[in-house]
Protein backbone atom coordinates (compact mmCIF):
# COMPACT_ATOMS: atom_id res chain seq x y z
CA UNK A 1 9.10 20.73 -19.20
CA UNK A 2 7.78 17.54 -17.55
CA UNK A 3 8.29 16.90 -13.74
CA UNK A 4 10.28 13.59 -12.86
CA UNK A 5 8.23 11.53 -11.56
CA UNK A 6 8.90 10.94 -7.73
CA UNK A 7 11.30 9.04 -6.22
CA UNK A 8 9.89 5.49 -4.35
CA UNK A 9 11.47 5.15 -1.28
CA UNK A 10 11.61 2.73 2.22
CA UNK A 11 12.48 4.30 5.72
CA UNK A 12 12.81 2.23 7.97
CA UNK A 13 11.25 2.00 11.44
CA UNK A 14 13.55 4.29 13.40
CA UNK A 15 14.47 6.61 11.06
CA UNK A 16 10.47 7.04 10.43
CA UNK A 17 9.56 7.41 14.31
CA UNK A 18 12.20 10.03 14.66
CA UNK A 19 10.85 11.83 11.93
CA UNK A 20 7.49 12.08 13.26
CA UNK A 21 7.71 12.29 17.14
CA UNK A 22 11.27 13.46 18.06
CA UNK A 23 12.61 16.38 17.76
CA UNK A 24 13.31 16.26 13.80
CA UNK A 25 16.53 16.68 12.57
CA UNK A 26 16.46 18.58 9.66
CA UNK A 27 17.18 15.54 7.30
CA UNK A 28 14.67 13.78 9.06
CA UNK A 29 12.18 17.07 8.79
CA UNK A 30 13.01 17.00 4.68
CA UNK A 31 11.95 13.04 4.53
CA UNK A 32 8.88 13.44 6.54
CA UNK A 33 7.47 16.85 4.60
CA UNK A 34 8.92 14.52 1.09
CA UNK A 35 6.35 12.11 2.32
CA UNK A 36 3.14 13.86 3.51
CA UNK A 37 3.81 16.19 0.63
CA UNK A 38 3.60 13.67 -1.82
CA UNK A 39 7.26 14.49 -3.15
CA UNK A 40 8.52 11.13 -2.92
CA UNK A 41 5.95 8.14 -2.36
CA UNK A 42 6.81 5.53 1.04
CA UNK A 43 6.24 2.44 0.20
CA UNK A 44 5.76 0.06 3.14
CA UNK A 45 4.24 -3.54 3.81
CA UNK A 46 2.07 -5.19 6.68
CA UNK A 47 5.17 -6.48 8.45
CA UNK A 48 6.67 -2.75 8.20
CA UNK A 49 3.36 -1.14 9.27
CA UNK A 50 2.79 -3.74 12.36
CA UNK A 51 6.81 -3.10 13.57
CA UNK A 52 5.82 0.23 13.62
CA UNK A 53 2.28 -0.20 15.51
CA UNK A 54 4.87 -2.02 18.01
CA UNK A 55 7.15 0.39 18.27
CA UNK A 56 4.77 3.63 18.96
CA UNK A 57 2.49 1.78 21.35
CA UNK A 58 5.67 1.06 23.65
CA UNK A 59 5.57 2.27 26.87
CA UNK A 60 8.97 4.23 26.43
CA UNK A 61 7.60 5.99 22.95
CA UNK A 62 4.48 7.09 24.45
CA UNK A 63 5.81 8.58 27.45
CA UNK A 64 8.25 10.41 25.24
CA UNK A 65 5.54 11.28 22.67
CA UNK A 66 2.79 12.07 25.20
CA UNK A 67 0.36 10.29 22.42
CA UNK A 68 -2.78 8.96 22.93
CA UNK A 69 -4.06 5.67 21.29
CA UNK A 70 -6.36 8.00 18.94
CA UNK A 71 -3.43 9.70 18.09
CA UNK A 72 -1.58 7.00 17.25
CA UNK A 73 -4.47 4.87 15.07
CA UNK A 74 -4.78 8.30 13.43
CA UNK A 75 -0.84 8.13 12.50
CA UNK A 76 -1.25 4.52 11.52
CA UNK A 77 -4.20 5.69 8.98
CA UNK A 78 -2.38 8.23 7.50
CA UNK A 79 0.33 6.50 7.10
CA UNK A 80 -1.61 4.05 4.72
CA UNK A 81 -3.11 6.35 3.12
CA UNK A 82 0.03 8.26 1.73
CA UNK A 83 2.04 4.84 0.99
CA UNK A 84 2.01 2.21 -1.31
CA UNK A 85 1.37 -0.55 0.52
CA UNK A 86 3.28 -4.23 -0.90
CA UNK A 87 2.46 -7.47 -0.28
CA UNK A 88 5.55 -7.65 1.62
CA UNK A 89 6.55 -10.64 -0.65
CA UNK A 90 9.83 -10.60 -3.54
CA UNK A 91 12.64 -12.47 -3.81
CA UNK A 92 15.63 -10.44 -2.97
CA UNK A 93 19.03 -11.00 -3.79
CA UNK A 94 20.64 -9.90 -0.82
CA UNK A 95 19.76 -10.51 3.06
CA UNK A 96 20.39 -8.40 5.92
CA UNK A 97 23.03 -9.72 8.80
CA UNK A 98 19.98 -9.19 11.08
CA UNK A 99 17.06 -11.39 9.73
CA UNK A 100 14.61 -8.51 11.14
CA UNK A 101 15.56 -6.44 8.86
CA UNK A 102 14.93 -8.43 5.47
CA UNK A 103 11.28 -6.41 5.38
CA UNK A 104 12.61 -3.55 4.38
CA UNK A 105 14.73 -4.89 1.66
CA UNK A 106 11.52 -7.36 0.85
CA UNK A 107 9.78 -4.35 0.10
CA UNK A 108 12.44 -1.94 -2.19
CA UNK A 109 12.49 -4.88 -4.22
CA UNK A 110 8.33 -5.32 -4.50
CA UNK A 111 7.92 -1.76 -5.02
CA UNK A 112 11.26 -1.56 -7.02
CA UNK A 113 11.96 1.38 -4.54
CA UNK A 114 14.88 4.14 -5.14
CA UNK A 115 16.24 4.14 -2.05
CA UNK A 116 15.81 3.18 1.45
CA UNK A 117 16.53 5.42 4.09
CA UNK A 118 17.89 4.04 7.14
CA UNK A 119 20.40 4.55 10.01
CA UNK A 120 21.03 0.50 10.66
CA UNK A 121 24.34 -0.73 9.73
CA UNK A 122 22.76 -4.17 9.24
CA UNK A 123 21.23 -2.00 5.96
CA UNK A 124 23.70 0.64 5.22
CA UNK A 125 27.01 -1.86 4.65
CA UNK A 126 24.63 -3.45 1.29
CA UNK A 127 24.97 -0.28 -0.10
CA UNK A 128 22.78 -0.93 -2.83
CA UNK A 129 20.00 -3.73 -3.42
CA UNK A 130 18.78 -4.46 -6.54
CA UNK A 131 18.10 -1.38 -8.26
CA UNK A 132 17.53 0.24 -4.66
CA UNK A 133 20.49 2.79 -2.90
C-alpha cells in the first residue's frame, strides 16, 4: 500500500510561536511534532521567516521563553531546514482584511499548500483560498 504523500501546510506566526515556546496545547503539540517529524511539510517565505525573527527576539517573548540569541538563530535554522521555503511571490485571489496577513495566503498559493493553520479571524472567515483550507 503506498503512503499519501504529506500534507503542505502554512501556520502562521502565532499559532507557530505557541507551538514551540508556550506551553503546547495539545493541537498545537500534534502540528509542531507533524512538522519536525516530517509528517506534513511547512512551507514558509522570507517575509514569514523575518515576522517570526521579530516576534521571538521581542523583549516580552524572550522573557517568557528565557531564550538566548543562540537559541533562537538555532530555531531560525531549523526552521529552514525542515520547510520549503517560497519566494513569497503568487498572485492570490483573495486578500486578507488585514494587509499583514496577505504572506501567509501569498505563500499557500506558491507552495499550493493544503491548509493553513491559524487562529486570526482576518484568515479563518476566507475559509478556503485557492485550493488551500
Amino acid at each position: 500500500m503506498e503512503k499519501t504523500p504529506p500534507k503542505i501546510i502554512v501556520v502562521d506566526t502565532n499559532v507557530l510561536i505557541r507551538a514551540t515556546f508556550q506551553k503546547p496545547s495539545s493541537v498545537s503539540l500534534r502540528i509542531y511534532r507533524a512538522i519536525k517529524e516530517q509528517d506534513c511539510i511547512l512551507a514558509t517565505s522570507p517575509a514569514i521567516l523575518a515576522e517570526i525573527r521579530d516576534v521571538i527576539s521581542r523583549d516580552y517573548i524572550v522573557r517568557l521563553t528565557h531564550t538566548t540569541p543562540e537559541q533562537r538563530e538555532v530555531y531560525m535554522n531549523e526552521l529552514k531546514e525542515i520547510s520549503i521555503i517560497t519566494k513569497g511571490e503568487a498572485p492570490i485571489t483573495q486578500t486578507s482584511r488585514d494587509r499583514e496577513d496577505n504572506k501567509f495566503l501569498v505563500c499557500a498559493s506558491a507552495a499550493q499548500a493544503d491548509y493553513l493553520i491559524t487562529s486570526d479571524e482576518d484568515l479563518l472567515v476566507l475559509k478556503t483560498n485557492e485550493k488551500t483550507r
